[in-house]
N, C-alpha and C. Protein backbone atom coordinates (compact mmCIF):
# COMPACT_ATOMS: atom_id res chain seq x y z
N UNK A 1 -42.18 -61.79 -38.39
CA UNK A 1 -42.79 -61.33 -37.17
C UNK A 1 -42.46 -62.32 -36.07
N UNK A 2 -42.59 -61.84 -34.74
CA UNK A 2 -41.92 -63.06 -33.78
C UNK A 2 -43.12 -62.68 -32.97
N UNK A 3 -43.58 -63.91 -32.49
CA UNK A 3 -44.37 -63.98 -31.16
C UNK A 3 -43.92 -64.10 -30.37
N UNK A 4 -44.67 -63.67 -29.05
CA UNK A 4 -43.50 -63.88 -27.97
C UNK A 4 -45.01 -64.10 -26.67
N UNK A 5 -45.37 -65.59 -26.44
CA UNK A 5 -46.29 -66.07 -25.39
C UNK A 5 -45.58 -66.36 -24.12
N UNK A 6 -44.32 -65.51 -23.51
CA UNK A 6 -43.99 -65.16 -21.83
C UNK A 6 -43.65 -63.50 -21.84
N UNK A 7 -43.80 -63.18 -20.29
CA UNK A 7 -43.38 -61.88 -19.82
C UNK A 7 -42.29 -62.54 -19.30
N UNK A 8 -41.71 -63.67 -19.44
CA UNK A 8 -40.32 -63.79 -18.86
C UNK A 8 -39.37 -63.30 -19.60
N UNK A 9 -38.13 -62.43 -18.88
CA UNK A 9 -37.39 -61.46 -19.49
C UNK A 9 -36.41 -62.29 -20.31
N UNK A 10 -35.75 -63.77 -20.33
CA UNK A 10 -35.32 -64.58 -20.61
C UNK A 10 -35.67 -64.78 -22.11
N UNK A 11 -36.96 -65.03 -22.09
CA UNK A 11 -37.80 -65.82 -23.09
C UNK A 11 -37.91 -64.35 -24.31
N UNK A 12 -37.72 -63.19 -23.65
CA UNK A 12 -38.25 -61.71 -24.67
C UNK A 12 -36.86 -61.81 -25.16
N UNK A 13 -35.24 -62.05 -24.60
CA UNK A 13 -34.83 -61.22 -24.83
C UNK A 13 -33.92 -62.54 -26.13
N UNK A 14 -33.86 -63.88 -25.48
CA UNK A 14 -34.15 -64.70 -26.66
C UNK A 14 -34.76 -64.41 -28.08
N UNK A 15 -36.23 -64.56 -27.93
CA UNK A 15 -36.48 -63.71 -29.53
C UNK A 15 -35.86 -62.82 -30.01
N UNK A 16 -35.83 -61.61 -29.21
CA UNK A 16 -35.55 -60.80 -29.72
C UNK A 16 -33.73 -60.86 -30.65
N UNK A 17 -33.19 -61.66 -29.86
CA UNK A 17 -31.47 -62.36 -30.18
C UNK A 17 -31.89 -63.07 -31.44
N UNK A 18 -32.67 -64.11 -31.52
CA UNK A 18 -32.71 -64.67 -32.57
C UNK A 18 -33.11 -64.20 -33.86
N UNK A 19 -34.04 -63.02 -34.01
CA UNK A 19 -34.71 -61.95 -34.89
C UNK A 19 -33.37 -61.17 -35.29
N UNK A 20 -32.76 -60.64 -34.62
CA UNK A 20 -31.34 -59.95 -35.09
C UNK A 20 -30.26 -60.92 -35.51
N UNK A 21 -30.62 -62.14 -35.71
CA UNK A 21 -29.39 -62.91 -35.95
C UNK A 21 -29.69 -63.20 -36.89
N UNK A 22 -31.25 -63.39 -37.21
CA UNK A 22 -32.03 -63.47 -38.60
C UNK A 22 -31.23 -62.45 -39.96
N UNK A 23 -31.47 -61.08 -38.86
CA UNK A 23 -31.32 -60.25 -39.91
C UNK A 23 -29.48 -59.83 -40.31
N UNK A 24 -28.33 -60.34 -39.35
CA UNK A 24 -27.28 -60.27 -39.72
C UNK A 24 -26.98 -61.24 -40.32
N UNK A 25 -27.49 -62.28 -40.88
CA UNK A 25 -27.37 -63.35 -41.75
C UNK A 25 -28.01 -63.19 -42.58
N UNK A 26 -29.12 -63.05 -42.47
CA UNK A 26 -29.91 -63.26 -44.05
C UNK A 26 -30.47 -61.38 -44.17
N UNK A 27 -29.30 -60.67 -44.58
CA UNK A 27 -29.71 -59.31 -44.58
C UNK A 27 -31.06 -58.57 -45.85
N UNK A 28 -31.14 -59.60 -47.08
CA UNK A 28 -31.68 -59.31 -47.95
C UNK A 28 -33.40 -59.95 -47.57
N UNK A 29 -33.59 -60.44 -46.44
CA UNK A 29 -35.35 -61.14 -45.85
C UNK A 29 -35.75 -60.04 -46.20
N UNK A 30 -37.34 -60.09 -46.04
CA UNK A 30 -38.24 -58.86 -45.58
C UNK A 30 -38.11 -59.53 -44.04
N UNK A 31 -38.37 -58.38 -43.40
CA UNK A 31 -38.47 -58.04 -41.99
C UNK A 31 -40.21 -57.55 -41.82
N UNK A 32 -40.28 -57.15 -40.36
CA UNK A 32 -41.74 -56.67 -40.61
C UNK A 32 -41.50 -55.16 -39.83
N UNK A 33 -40.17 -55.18 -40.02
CA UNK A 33 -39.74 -53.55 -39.95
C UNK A 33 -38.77 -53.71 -40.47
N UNK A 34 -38.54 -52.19 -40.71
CA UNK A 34 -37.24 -51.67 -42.17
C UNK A 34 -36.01 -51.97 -41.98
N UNK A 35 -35.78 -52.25 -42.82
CA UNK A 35 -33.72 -53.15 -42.35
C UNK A 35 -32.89 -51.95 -44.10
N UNK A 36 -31.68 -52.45 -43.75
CA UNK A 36 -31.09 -51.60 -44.91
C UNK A 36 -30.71 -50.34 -44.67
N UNK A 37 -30.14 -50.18 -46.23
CA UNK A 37 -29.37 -48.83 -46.41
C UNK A 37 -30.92 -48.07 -46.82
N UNK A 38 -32.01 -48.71 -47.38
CA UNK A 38 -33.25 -47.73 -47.47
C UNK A 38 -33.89 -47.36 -45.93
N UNK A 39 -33.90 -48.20 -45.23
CA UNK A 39 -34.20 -47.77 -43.68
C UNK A 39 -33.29 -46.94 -43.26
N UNK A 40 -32.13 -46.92 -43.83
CA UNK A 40 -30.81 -45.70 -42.72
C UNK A 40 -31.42 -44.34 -43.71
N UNK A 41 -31.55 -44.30 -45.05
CA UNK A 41 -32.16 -43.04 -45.61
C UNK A 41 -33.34 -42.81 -45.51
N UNK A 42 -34.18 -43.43 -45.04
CA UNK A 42 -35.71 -42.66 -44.52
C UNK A 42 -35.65 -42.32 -43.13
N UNK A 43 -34.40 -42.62 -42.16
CA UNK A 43 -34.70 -41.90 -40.96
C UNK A 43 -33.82 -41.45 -40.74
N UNK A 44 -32.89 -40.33 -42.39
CA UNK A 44 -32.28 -39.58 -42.28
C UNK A 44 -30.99 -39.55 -42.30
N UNK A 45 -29.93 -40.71 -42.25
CA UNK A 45 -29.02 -41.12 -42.82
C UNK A 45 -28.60 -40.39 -43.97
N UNK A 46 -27.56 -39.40 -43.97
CA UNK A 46 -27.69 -38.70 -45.68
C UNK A 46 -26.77 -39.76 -46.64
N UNK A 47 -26.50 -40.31 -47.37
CA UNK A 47 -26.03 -41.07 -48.80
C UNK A 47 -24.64 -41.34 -48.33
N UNK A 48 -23.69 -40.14 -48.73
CA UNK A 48 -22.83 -39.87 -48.86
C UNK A 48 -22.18 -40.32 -47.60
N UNK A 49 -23.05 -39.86 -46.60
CA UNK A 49 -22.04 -41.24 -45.02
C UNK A 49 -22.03 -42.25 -44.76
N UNK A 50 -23.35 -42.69 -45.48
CA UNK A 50 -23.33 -44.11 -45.34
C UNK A 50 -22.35 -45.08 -46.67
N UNK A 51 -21.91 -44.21 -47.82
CA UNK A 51 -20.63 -44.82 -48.20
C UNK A 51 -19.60 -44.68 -48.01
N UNK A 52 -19.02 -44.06 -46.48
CA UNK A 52 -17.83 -44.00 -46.13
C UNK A 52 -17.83 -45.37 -45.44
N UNK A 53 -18.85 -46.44 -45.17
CA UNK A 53 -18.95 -47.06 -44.35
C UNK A 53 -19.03 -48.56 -44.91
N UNK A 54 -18.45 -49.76 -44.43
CA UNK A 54 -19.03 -50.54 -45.48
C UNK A 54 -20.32 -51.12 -45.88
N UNK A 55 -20.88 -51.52 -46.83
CA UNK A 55 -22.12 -52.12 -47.33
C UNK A 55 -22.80 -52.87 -46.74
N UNK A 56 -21.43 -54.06 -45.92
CA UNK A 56 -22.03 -55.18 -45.09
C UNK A 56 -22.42 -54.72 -43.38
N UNK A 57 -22.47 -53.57 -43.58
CA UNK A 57 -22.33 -52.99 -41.91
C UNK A 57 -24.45 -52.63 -42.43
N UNK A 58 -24.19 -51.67 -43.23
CA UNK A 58 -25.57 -50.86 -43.66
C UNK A 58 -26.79 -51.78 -44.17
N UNK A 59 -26.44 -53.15 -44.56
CA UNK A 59 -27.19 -54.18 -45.11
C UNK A 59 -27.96 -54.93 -44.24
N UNK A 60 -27.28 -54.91 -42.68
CA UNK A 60 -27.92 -55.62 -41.66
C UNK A 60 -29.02 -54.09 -40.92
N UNK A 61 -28.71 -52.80 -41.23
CA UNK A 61 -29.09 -52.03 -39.91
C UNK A 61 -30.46 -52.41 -40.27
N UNK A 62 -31.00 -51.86 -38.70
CA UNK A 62 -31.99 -52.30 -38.13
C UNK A 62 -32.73 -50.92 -37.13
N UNK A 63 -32.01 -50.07 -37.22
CA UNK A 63 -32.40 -48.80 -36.14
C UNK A 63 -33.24 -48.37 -36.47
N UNK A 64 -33.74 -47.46 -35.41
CA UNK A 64 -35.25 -46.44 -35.53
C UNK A 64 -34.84 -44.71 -35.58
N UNK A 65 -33.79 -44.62 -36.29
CA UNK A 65 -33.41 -42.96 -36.31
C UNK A 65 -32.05 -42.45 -36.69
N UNK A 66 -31.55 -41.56 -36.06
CA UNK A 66 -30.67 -40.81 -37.01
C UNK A 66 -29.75 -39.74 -35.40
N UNK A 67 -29.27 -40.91 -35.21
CA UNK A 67 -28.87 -40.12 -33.32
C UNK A 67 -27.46 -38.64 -34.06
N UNK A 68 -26.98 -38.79 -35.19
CA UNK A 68 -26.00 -37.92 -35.56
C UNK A 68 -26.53 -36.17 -35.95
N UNK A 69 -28.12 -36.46 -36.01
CA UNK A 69 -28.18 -35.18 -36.28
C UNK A 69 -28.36 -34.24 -35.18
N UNK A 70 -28.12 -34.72 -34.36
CA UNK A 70 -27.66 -33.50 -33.16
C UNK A 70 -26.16 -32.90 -33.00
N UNK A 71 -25.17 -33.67 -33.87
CA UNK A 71 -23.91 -33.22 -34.12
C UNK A 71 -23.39 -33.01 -32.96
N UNK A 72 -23.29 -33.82 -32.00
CA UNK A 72 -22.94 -33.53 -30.38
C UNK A 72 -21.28 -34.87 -30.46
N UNK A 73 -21.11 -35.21 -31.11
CA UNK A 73 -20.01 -36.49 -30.95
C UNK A 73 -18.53 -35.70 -31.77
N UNK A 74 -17.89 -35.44 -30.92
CA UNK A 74 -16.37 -34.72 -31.63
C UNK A 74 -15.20 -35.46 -31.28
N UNK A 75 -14.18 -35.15 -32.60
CA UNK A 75 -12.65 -35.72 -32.06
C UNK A 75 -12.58 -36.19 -31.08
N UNK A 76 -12.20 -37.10 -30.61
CA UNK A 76 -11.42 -37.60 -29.09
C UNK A 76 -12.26 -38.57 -28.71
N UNK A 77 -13.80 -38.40 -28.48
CA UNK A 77 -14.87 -38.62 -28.00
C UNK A 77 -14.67 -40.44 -27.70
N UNK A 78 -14.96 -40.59 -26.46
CA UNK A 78 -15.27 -42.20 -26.48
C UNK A 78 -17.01 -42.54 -26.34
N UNK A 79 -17.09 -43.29 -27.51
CA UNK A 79 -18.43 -43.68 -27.91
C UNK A 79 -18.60 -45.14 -27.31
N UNK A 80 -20.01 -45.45 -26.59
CA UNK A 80 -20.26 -46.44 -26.28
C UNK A 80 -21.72 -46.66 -27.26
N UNK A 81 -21.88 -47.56 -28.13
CA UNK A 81 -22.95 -47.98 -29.08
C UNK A 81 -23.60 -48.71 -28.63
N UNK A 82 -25.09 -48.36 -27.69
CA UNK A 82 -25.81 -49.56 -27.23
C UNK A 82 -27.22 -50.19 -28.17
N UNK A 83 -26.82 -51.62 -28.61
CA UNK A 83 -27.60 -51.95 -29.65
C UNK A 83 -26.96 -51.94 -30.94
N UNK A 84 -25.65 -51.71 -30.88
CA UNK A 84 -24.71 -51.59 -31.68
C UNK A 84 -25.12 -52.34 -33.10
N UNK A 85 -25.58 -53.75 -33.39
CA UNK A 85 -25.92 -54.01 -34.69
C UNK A 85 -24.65 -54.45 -35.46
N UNK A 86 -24.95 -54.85 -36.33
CA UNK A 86 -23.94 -54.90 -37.24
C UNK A 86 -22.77 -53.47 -37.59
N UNK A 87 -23.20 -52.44 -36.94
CA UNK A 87 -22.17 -51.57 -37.10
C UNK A 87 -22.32 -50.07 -37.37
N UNK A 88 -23.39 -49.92 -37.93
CA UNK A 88 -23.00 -48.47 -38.92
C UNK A 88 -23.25 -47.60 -38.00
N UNK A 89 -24.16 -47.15 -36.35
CA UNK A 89 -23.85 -46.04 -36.23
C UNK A 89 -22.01 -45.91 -35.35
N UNK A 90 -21.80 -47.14 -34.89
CA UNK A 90 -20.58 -47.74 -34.29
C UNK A 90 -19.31 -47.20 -35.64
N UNK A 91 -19.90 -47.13 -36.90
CA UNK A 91 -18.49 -47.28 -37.56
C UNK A 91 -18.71 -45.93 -38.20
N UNK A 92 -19.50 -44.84 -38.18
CA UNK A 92 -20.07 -43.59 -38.77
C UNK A 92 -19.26 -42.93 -37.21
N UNK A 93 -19.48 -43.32 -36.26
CA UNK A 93 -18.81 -42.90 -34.62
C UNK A 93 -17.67 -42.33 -35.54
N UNK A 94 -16.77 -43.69 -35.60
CA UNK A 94 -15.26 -44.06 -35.64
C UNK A 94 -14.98 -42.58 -36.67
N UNK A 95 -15.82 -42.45 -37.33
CA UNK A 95 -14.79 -41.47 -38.58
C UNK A 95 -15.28 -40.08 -38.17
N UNK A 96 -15.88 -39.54 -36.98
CA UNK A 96 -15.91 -38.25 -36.54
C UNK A 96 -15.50 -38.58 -35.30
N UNK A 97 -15.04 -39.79 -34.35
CA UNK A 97 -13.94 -39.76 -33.31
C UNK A 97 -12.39 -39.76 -33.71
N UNK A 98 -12.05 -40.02 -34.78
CA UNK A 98 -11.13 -39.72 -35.15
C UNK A 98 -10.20 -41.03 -34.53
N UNK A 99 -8.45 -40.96 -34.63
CA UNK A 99 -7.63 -41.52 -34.17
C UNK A 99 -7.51 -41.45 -32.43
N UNK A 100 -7.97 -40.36 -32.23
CA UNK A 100 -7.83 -40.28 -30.88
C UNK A 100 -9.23 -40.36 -30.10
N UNK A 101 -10.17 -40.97 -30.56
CA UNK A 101 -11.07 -41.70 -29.91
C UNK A 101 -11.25 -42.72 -30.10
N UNK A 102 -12.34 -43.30 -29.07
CA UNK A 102 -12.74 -45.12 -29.34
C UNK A 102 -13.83 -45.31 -29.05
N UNK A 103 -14.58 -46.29 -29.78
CA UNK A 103 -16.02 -46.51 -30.02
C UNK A 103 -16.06 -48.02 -29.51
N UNK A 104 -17.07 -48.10 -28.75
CA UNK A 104 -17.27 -50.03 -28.36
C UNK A 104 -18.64 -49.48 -28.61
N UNK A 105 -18.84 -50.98 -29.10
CA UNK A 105 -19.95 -51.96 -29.70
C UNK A 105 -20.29 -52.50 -29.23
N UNK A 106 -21.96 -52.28 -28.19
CA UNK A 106 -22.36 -53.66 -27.42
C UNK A 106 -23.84 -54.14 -28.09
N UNK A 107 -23.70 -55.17 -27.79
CA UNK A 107 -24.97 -55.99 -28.78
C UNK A 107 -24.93 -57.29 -28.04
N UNK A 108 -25.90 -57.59 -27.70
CA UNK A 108 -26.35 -58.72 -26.69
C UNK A 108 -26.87 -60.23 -28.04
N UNK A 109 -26.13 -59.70 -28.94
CA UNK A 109 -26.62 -60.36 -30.32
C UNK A 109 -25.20 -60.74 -31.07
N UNK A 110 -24.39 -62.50 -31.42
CA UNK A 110 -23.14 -62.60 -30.98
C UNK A 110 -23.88 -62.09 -33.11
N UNK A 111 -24.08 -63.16 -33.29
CA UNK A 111 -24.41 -62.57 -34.94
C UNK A 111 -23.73 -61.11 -35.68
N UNK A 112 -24.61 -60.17 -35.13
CA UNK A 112 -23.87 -58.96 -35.31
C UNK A 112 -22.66 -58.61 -34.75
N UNK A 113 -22.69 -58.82 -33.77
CA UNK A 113 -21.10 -58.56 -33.07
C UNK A 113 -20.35 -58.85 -34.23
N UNK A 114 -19.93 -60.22 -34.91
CA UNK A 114 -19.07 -60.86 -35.88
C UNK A 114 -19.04 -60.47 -36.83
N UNK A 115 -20.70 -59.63 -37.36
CA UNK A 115 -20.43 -59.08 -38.75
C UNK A 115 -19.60 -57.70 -38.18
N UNK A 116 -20.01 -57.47 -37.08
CA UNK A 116 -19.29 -55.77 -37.05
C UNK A 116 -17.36 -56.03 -36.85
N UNK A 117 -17.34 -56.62 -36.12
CA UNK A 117 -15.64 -57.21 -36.08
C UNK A 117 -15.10 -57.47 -37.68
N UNK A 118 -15.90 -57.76 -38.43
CA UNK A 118 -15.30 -58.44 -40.14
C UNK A 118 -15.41 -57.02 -40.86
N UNK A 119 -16.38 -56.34 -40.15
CA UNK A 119 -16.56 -54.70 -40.71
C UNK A 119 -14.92 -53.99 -40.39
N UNK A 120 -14.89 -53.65 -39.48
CA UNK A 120 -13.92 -52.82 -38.93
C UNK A 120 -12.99 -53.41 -37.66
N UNK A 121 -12.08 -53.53 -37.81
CA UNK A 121 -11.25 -54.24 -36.68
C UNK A 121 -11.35 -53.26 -35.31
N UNK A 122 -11.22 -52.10 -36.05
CA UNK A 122 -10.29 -51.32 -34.43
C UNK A 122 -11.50 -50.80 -33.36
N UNK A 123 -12.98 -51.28 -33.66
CA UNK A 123 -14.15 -50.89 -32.84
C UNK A 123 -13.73 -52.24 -31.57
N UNK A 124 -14.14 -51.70 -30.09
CA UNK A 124 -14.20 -52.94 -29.75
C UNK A 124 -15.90 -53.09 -29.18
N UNK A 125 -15.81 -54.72 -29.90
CA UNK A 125 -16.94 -55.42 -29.53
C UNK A 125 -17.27 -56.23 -28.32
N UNK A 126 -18.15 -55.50 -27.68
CA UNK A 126 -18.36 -55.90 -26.59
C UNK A 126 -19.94 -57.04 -26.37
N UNK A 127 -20.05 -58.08 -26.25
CA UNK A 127 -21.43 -58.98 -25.94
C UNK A 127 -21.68 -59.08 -24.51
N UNK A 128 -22.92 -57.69 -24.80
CA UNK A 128 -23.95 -57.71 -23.21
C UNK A 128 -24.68 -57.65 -23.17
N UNK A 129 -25.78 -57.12 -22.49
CA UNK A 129 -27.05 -56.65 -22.26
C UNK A 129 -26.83 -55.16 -22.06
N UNK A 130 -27.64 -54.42 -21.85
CA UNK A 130 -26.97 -53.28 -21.15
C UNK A 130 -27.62 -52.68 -19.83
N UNK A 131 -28.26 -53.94 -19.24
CA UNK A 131 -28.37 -54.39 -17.97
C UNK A 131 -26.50 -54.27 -17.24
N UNK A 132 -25.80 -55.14 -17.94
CA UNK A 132 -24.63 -55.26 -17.45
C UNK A 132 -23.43 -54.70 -18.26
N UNK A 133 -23.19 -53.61 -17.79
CA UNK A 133 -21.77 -53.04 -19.19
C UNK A 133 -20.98 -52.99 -18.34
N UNK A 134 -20.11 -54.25 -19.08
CA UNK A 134 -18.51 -54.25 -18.47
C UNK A 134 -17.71 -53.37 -18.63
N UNK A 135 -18.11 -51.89 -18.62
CA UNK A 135 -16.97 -51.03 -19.44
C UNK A 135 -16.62 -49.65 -18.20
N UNK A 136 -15.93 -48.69 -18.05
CA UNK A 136 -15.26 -47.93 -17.65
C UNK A 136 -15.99 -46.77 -18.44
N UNK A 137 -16.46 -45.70 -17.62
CA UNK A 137 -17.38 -44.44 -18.18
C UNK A 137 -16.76 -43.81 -19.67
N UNK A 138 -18.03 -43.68 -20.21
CA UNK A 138 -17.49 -42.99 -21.61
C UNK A 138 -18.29 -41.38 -21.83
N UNK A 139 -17.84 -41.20 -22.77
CA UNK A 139 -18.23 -39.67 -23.09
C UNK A 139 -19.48 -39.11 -24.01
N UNK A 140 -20.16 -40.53 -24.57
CA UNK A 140 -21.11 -40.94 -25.60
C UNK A 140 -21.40 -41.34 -25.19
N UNK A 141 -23.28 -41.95 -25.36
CA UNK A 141 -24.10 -42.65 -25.64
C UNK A 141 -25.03 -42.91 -26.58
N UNK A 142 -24.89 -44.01 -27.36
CA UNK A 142 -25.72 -43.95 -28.57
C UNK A 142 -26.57 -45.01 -28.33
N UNK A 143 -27.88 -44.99 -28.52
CA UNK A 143 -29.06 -45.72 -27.86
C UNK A 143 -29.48 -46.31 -29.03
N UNK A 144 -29.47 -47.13 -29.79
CA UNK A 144 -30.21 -48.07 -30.72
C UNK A 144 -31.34 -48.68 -30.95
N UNK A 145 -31.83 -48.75 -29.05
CA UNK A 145 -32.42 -49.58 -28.75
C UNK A 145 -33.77 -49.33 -28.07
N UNK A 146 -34.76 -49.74 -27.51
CA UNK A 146 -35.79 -49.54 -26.65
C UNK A 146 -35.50 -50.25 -25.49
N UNK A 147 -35.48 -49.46 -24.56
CA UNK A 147 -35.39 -49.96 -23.07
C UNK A 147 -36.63 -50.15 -22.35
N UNK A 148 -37.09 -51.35 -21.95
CA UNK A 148 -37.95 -51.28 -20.89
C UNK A 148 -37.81 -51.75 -19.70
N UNK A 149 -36.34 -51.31 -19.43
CA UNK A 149 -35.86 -50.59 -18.13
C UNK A 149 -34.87 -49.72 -18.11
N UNK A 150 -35.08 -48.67 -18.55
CA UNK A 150 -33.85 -47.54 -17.95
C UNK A 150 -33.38 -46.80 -16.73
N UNK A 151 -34.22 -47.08 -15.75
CA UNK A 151 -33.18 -46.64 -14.67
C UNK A 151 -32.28 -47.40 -14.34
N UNK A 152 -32.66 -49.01 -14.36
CA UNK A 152 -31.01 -49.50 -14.05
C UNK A 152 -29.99 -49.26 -14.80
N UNK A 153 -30.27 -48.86 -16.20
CA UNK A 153 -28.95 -48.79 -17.13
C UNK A 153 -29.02 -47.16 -16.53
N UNK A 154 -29.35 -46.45 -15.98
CA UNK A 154 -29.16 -45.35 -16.01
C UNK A 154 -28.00 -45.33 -14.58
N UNK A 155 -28.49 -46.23 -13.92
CA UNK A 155 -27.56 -46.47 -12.59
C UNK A 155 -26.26 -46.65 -12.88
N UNK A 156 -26.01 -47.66 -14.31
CA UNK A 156 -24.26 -47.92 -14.49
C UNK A 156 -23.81 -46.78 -15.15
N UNK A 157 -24.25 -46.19 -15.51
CA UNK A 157 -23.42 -45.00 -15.91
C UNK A 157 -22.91 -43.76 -15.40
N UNK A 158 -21.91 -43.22 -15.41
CA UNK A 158 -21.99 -41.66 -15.46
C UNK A 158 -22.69 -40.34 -16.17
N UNK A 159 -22.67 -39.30 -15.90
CA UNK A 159 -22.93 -38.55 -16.68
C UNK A 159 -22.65 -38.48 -18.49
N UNK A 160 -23.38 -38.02 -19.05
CA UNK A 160 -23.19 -38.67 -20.85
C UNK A 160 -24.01 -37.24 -21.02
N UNK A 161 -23.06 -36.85 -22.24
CA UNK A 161 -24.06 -36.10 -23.14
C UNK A 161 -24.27 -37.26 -23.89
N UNK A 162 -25.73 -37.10 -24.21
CA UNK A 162 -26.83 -38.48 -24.83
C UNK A 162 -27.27 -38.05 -26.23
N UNK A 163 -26.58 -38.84 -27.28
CA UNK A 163 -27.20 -38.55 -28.77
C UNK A 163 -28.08 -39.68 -28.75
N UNK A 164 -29.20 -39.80 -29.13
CA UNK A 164 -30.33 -41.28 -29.18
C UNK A 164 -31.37 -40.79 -30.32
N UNK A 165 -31.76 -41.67 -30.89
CA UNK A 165 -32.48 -41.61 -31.86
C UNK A 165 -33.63 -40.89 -31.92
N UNK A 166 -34.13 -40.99 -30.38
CA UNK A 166 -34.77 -40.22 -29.99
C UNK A 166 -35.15 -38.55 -30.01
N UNK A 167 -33.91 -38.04 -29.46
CA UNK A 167 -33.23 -37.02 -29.47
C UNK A 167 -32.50 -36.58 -30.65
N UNK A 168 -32.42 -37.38 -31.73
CA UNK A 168 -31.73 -36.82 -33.14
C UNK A 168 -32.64 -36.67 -34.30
């Protein structure tokens, strides 16, 4: 569990970096929320996709849902993964974007970034916030994360059909 005694955005977003670095290193802790390939199958993850994927990607996740069951992400598609993680909805992207799409990985967390780079080479990993995305409009959005601010991230973007955990 992490305490967190400031509302300074600095000081939240620290913990919160260090808690995910916890869990891309030491993937086998208890957490005081669900980590694993048993957390990707209770919020719907079916089996069989999560072993197209590797072990060390699914060992760190950390998400709150299942953004694929809206089946909205096809061939070509450029995926932007915010909250990206160690990888799996970033590398589950990759094998229904096919060759002719591309998936980036942003994670304001260098930890995961590194496990997801040792996962799969051809994702690119991007380290931001998503306050600030250095990137060029994409055709995806996959939300990982809880925002408590989305209109500015809503400002850098373009239009997105939006798969989010939320919504899946």
């Amino acid at each position: 569990m992490v305490a967190i005694f400031s509302d300074k955005k600095e000081f939240i977003l620290k913990a919160v970096s260090d808690m995910y670095t916890e869990v891309a290193q030491n993937p086998g802790k208890t957490f005081h929320f669900p980590t694993g390939r048993l957390a990707c199958l209770f919020v719907g993850y079916p089996a069989a996709q999560l072993d197209l994927i590797p072990a060390t990607a699914v060992e760190s996740f950390a998400g709150v849902g299942y953004p694929f069951a809206t089946g909205v992400i096809r061939e070509g598609d450029v995926i932007l993964d915010i909250g990206s993680g160690s990888g799996t909805d970033s590398l589950i992207s990759s094998t229904v974007t096919g060759s002719r799409g591309r998936v980036y990985g942003l994670d304001m967390t260098q930890a995961m970034l590194e496990k997801l780079r040792r996962n799969f080479s051809s994702i690119a990993c991007v380290m931001s916030s998503p306050w600030t995305l250095p990137l060029d409009p994409v055709s995806m959005l996959l939300m990982s994360v809880s925002v408590p601010e989305p209109e500015p991230i809503s400002r850098t973007m373009s239009p997105l059909r939006i798969a989010s955990a939320a919504n899946g």
